[in-house]
PDB file of N, CA and C in Angstrom:
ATOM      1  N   UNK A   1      -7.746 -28.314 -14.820  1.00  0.00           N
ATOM      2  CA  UNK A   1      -7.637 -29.558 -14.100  1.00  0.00           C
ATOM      3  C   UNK A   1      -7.793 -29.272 -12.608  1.00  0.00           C
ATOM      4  N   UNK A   2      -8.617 -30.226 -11.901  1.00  0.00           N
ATOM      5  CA  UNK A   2      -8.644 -29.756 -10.696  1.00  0.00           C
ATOM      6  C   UNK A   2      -7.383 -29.844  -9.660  1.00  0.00           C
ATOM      7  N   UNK A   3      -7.109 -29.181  -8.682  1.00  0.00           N
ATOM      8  CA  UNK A   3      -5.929 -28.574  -8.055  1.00  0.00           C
ATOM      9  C   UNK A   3      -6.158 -30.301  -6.956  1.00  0.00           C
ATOM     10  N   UNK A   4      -7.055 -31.091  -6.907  1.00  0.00           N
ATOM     11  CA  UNK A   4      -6.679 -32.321  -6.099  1.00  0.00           C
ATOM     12  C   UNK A   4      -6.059 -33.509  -6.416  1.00  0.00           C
ATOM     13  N   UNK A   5      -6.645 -33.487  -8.388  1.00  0.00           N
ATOM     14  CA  UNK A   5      -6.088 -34.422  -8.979  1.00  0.00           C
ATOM     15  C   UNK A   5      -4.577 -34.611  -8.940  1.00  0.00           C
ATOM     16  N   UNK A   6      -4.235 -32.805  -9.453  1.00  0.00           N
ATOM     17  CA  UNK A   6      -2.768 -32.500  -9.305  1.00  0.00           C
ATOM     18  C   UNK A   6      -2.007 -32.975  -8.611  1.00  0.00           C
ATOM     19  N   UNK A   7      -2.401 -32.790  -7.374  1.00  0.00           N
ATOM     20  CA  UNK A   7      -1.887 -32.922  -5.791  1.00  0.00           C
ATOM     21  C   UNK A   7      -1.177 -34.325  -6.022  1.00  0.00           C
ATOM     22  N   UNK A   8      -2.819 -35.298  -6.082  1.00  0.00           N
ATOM     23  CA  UNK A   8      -2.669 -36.672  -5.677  1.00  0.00           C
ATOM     24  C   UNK A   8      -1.932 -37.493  -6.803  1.00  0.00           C
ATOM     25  N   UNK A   9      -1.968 -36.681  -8.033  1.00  0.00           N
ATOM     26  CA  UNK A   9      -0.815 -37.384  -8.803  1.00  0.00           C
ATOM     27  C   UNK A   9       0.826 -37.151  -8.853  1.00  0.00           C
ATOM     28  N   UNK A  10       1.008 -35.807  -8.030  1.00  0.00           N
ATOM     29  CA  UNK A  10       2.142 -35.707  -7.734  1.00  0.00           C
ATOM     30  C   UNK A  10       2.219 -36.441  -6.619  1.00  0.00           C
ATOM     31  N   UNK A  11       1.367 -36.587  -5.722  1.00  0.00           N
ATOM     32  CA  UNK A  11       2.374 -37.562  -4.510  1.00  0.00           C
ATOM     33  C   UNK A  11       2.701 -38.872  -5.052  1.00  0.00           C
ATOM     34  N   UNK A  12       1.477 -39.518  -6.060  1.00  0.00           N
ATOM     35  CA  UNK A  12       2.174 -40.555  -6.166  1.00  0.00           C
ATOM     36  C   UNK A  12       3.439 -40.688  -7.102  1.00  0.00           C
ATOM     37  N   UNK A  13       3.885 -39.763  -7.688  1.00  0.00           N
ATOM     38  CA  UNK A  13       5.247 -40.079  -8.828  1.00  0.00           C
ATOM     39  C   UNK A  13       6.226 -39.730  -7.761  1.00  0.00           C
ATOM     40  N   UNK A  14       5.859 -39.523  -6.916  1.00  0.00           N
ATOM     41  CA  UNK A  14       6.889 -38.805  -5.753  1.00  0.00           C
ATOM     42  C   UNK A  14       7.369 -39.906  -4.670  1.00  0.00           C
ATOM     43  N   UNK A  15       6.918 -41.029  -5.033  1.00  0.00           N
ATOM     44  CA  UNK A  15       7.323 -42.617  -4.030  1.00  0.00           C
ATOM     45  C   UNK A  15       8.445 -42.895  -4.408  1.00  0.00           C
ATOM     46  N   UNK A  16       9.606 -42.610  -4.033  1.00  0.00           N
ATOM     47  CA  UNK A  16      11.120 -42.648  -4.326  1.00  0.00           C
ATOM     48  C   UNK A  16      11.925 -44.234  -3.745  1.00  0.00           C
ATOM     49  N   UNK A  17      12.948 -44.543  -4.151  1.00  0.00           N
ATOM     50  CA  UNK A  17      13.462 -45.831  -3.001  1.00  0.00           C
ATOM     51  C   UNK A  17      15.075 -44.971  -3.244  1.00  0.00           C
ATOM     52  N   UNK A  18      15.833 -45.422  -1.998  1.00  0.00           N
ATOM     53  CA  UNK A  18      17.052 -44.959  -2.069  1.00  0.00           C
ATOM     54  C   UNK A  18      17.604 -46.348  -0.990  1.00  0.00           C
ATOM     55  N   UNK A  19      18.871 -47.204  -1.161  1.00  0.00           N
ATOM     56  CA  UNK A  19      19.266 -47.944  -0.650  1.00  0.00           C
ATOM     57  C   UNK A  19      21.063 -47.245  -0.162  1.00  0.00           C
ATOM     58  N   UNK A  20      21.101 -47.276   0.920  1.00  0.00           N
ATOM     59  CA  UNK A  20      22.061 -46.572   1.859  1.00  0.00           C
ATOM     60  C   UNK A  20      22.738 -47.823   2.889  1.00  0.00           C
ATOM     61  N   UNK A  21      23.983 -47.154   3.359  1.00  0.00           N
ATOM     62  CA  UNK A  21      24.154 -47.410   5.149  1.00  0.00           C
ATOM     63  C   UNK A  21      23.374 -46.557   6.265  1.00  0.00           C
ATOM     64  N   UNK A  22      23.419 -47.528   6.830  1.00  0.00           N
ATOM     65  CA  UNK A  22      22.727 -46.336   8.526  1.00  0.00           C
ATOM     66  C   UNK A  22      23.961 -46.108   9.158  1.00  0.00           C
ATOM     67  N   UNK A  23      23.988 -44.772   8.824  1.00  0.00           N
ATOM     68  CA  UNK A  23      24.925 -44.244   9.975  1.00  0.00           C
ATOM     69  C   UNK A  23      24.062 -43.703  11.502  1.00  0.00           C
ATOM     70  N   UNK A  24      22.764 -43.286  11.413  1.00  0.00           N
ATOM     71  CA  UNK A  24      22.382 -43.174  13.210  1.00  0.00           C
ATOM     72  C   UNK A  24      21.070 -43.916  12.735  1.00  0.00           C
ATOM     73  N   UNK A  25      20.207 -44.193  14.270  1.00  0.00           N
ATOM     74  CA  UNK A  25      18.831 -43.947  13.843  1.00  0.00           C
ATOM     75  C   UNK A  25      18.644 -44.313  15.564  1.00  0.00           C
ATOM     76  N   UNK A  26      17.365 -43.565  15.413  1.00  0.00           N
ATOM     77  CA  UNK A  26      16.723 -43.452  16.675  1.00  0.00           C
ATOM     78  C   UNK A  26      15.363 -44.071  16.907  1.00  0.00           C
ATOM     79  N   UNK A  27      14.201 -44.368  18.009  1.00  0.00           N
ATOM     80  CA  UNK A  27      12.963 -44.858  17.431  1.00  0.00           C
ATOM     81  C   UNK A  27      11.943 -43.599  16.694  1.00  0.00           C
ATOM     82  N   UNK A  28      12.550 -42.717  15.848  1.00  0.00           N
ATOM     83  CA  UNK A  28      11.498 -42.022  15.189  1.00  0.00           C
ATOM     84  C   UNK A  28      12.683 -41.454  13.604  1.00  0.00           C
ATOM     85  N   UNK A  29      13.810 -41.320  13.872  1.00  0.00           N
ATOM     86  CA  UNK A  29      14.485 -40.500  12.753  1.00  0.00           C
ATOM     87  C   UNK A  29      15.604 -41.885  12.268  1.00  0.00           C
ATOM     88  N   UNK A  30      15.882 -41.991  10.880  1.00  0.00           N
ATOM     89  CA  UNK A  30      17.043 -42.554  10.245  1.00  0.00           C
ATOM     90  C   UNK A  30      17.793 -42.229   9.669  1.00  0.00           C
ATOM     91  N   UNK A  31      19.045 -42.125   9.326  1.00  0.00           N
ATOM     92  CA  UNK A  31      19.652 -41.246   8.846  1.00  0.00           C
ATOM     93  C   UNK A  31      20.624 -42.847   7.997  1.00  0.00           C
ATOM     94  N   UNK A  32      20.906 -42.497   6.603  1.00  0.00           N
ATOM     95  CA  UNK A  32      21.471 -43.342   5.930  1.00  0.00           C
ATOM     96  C   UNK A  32      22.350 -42.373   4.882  1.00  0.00           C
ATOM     97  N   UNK A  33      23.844 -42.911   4.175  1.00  0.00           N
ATOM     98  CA  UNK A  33      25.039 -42.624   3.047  1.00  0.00           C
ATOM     99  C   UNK A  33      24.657 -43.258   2.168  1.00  0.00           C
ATOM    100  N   UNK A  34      24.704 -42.497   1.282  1.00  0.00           N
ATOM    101  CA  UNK A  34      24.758 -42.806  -0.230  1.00  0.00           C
ATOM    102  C   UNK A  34      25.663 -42.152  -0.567  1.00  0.00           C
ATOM    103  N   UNK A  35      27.150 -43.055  -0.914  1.00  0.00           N
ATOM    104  CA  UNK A  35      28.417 -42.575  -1.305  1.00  0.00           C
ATOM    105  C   UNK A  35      28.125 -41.489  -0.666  1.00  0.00           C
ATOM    106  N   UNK A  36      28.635 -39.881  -1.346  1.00  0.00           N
ATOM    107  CA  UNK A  36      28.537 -38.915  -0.391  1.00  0.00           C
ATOM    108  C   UNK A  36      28.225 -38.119   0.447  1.00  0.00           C
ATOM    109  N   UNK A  37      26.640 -38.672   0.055  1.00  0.00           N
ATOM    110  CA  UNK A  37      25.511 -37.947   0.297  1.00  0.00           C
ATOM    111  C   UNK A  37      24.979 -38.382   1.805  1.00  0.00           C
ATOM    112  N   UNK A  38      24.048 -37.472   2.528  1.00  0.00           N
ATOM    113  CA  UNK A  38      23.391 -38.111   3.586  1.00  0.00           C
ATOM    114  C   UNK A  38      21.944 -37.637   3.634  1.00  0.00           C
ATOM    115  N   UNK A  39      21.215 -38.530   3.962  1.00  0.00           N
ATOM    116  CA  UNK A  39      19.775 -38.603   3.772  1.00  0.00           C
ATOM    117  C   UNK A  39      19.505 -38.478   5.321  1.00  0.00           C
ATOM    118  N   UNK A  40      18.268 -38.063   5.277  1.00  0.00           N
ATOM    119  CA  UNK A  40      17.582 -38.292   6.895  1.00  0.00           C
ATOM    120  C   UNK A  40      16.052 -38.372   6.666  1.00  0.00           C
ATOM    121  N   UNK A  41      15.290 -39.417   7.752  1.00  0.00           N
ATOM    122  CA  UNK A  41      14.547 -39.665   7.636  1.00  0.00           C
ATOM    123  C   UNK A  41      13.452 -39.378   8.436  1.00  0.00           C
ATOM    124  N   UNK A  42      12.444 -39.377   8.730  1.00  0.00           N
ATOM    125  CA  UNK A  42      11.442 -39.369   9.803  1.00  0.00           C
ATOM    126  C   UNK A  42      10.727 -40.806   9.485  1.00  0.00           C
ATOM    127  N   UNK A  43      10.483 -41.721  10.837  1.00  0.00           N
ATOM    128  CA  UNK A  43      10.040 -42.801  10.672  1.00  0.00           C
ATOM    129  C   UNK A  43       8.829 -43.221  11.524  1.00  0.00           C
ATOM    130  N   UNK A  44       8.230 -44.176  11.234  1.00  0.00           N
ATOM    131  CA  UNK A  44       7.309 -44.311  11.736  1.00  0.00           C
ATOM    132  C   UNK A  44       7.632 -46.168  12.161  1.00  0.00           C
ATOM    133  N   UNK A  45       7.621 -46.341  13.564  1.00  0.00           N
ATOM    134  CA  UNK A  45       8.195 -48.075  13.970  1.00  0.00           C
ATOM    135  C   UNK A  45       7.942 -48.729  13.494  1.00  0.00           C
ATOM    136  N   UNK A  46       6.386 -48.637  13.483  1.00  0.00           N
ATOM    137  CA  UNK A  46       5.390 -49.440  13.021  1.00  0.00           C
ATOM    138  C   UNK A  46       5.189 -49.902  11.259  1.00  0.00           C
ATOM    139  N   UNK A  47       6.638 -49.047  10.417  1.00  0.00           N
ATOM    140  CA  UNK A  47       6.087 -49.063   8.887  1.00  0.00           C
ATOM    141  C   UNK A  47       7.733 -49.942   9.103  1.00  0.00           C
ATOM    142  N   UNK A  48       8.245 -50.636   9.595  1.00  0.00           N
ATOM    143  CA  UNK A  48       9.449 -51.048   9.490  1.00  0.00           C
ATOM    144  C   UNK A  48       9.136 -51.990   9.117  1.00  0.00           C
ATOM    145  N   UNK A  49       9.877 -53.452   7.805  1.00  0.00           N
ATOM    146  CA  UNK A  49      10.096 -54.554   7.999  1.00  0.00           C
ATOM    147  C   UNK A  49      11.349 -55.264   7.940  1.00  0.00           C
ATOM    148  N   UNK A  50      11.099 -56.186   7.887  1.00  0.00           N
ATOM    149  CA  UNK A  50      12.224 -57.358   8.362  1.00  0.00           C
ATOM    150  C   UNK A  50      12.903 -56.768   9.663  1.00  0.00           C
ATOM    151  N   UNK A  51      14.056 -56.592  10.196  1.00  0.00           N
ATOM    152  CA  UNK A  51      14.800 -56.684  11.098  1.00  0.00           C
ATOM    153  C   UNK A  51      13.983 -55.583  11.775  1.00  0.00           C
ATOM    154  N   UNK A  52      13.570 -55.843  13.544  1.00  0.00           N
ATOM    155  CA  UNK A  52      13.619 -54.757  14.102  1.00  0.00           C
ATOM    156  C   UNK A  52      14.081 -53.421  14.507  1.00  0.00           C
ATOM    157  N   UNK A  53      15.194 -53.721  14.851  1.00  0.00           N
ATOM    158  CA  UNK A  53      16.541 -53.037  15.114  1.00  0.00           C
ATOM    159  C   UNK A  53      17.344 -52.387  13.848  1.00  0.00           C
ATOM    160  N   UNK A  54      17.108 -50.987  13.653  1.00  0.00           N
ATOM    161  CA  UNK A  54      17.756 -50.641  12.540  1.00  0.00           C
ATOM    162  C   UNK A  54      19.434 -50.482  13.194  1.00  0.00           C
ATOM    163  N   UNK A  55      20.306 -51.540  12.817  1.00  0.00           N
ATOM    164  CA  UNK A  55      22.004 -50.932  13.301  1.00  0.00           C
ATOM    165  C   UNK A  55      23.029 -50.019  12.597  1.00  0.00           C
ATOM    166  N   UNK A  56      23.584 -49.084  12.555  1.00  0.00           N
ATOM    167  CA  UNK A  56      24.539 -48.529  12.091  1.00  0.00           C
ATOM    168  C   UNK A  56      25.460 -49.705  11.296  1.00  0.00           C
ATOM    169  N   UNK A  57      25.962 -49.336  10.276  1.00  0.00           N
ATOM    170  CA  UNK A  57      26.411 -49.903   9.549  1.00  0.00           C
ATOM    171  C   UNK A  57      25.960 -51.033   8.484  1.00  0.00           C
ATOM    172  N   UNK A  58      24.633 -51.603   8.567  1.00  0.00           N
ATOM    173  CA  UNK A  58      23.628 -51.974   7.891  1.00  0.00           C
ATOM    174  C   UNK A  58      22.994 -51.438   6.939  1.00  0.00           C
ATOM    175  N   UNK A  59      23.185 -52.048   5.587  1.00  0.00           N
ATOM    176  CA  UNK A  59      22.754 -51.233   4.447  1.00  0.00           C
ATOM    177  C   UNK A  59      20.695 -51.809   4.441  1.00  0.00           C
ATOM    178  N   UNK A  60      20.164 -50.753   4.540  1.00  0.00           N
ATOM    179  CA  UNK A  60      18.661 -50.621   4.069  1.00  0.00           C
ATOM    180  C   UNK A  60      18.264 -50.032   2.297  1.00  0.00           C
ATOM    181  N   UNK A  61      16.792 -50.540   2.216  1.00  0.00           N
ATOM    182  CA  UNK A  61      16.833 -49.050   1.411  1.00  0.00           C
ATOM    183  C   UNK A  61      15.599 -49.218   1.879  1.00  0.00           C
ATOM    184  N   UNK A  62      15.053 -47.673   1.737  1.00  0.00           N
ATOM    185  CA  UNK A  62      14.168 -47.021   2.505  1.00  0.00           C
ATOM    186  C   UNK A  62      12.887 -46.622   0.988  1.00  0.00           C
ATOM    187  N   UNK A  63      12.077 -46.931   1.177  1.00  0.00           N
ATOM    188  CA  UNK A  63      10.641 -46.525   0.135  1.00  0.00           C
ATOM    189  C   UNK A  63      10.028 -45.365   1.022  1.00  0.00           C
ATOM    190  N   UNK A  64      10.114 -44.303   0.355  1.00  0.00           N
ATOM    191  CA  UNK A  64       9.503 -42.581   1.120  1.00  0.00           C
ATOM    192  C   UNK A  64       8.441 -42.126   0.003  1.00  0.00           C
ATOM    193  N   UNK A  65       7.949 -41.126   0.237  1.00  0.00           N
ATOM    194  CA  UNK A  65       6.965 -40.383  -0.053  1.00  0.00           C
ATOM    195  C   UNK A  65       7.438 -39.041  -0.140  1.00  0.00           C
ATOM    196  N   UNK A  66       7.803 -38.328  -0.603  1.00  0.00           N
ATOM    197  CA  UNK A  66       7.639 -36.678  -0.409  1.00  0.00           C
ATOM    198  C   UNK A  66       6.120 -35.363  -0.417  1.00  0.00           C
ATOM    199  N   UNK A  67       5.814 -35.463   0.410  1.00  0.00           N
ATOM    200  CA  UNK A  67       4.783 -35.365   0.401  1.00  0.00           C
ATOM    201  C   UNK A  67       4.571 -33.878   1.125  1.00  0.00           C
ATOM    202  N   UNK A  68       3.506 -32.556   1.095  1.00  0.00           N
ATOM    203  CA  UNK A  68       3.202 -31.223   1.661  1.00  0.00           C
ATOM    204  C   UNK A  68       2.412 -31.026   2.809  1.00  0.00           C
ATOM    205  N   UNK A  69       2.554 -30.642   3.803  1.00  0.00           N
ATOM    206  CA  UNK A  69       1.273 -30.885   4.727  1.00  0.00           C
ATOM    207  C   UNK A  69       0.433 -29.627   4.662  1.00  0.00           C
ATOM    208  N   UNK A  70       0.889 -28.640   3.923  1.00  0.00           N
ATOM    209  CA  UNK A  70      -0.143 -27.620   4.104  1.00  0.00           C
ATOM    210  C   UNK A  70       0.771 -26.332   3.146  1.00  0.00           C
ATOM    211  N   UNK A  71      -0.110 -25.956   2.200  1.00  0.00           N
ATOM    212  CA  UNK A  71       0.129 -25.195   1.269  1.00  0.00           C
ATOM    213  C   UNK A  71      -0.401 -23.978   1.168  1.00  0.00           C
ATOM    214  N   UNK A  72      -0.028 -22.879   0.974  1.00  0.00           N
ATOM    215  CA  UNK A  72      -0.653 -21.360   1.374  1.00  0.00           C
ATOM    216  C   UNK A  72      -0.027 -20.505   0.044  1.00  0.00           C
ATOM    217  N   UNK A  73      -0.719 -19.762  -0.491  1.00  0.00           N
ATOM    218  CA  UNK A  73      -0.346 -18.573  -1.583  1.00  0.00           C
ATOM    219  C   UNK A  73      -0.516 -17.253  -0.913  1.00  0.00           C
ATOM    220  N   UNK A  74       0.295 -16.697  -0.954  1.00  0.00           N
ATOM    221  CA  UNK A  74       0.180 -15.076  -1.006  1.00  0.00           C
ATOM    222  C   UNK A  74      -0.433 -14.370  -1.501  1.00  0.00           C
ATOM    223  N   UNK A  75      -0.462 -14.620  -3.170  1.00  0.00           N
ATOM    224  CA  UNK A  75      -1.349 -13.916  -4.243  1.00  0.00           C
ATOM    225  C   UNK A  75      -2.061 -14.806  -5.338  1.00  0.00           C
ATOM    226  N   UNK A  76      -2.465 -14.751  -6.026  1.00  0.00           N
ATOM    227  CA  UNK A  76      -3.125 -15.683  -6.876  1.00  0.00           C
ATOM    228  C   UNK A  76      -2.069 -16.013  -8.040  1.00  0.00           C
ATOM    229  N   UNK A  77      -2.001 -16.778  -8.645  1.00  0.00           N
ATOM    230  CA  UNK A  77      -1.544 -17.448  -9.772  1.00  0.00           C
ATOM    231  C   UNK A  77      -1.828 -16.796 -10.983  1.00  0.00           C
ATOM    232  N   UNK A  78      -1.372 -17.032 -11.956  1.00  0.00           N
ATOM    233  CA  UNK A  78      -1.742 -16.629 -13.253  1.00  0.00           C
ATOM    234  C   UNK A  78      -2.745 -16.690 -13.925  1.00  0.00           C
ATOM    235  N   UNK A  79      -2.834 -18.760 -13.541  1.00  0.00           N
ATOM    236  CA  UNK A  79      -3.822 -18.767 -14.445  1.00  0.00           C
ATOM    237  C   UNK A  79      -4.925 -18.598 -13.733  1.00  0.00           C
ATOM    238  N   UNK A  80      -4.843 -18.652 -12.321  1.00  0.00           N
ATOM    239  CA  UNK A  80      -6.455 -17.839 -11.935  1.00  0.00           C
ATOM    240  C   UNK A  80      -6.879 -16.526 -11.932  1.00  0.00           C
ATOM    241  N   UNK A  81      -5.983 -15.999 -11.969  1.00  0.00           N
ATOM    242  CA  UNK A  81      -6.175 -14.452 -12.639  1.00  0.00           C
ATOM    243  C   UNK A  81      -6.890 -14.191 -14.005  1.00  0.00           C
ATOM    244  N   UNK A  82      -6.366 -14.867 -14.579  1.00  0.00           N
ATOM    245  CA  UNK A  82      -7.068 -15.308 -16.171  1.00  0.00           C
ATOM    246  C   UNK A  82      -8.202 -15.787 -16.019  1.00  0.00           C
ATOM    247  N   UNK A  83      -8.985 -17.102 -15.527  1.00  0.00           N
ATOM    248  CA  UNK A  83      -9.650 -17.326 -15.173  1.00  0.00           C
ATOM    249  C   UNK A  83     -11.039 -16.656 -14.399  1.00  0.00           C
ATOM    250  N   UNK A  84     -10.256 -15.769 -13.908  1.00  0.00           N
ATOM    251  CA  UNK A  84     -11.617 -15.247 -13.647  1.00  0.00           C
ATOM    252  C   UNK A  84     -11.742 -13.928 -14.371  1.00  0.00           C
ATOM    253  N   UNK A  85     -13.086 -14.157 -14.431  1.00  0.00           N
ATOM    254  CA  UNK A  85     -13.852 -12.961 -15.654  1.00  0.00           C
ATOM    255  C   UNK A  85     -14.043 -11.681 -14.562  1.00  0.00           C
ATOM    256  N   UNK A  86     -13.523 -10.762 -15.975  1.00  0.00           N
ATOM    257  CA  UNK A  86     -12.999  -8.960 -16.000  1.00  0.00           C
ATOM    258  C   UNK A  86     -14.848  -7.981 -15.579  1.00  0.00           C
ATOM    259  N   UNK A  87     -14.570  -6.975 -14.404  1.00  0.00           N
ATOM    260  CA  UNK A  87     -15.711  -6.625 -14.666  1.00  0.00           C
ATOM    261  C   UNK A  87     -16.248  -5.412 -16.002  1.00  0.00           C
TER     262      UNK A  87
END
């Protein structure tokens, strides 16, 4: 299977929603509780809706992406080892 299909079907199963409080946020980072947990965000202004102003203490939930910006191997994989023919 090709290594782009892969990619692009993992980013998309990877579109998560999580609904929180804001405990900070700044104009680029958000940071929201889930019961114990704390999330942080990197944001972009411009992908915000409804209320401008994200306030502390305001429950959101946030739709993310997890996504790689750049991927590097050391050595080859298995199955390309296999893959390629023995001299």
């Amino acid at each position: 299977m090709n290594l782009k299909i892969i990619c692009f079907a993992a980013a998309v199963s990877l579109a998560l929603e999580i609904t929180g409080t804001v405990v900070a946020a700044t104009g680029t980072t958000l940071a929201i509780q889930k019961g114990t947990e704390k999330y942080e965000f990197a944001i972009d202004p411009a992908t915000i809706k409804g209320s401008a102003e994200l306030k502390v203490g305001s429950t959101v939930t946030v739709t993310y992406v997890m996504s790689a910006l750049k991927l590097e191997s050391a050595s080859p994989s298995k199955e390309e080892t296999k893959a390629s023919p023995s001299p």
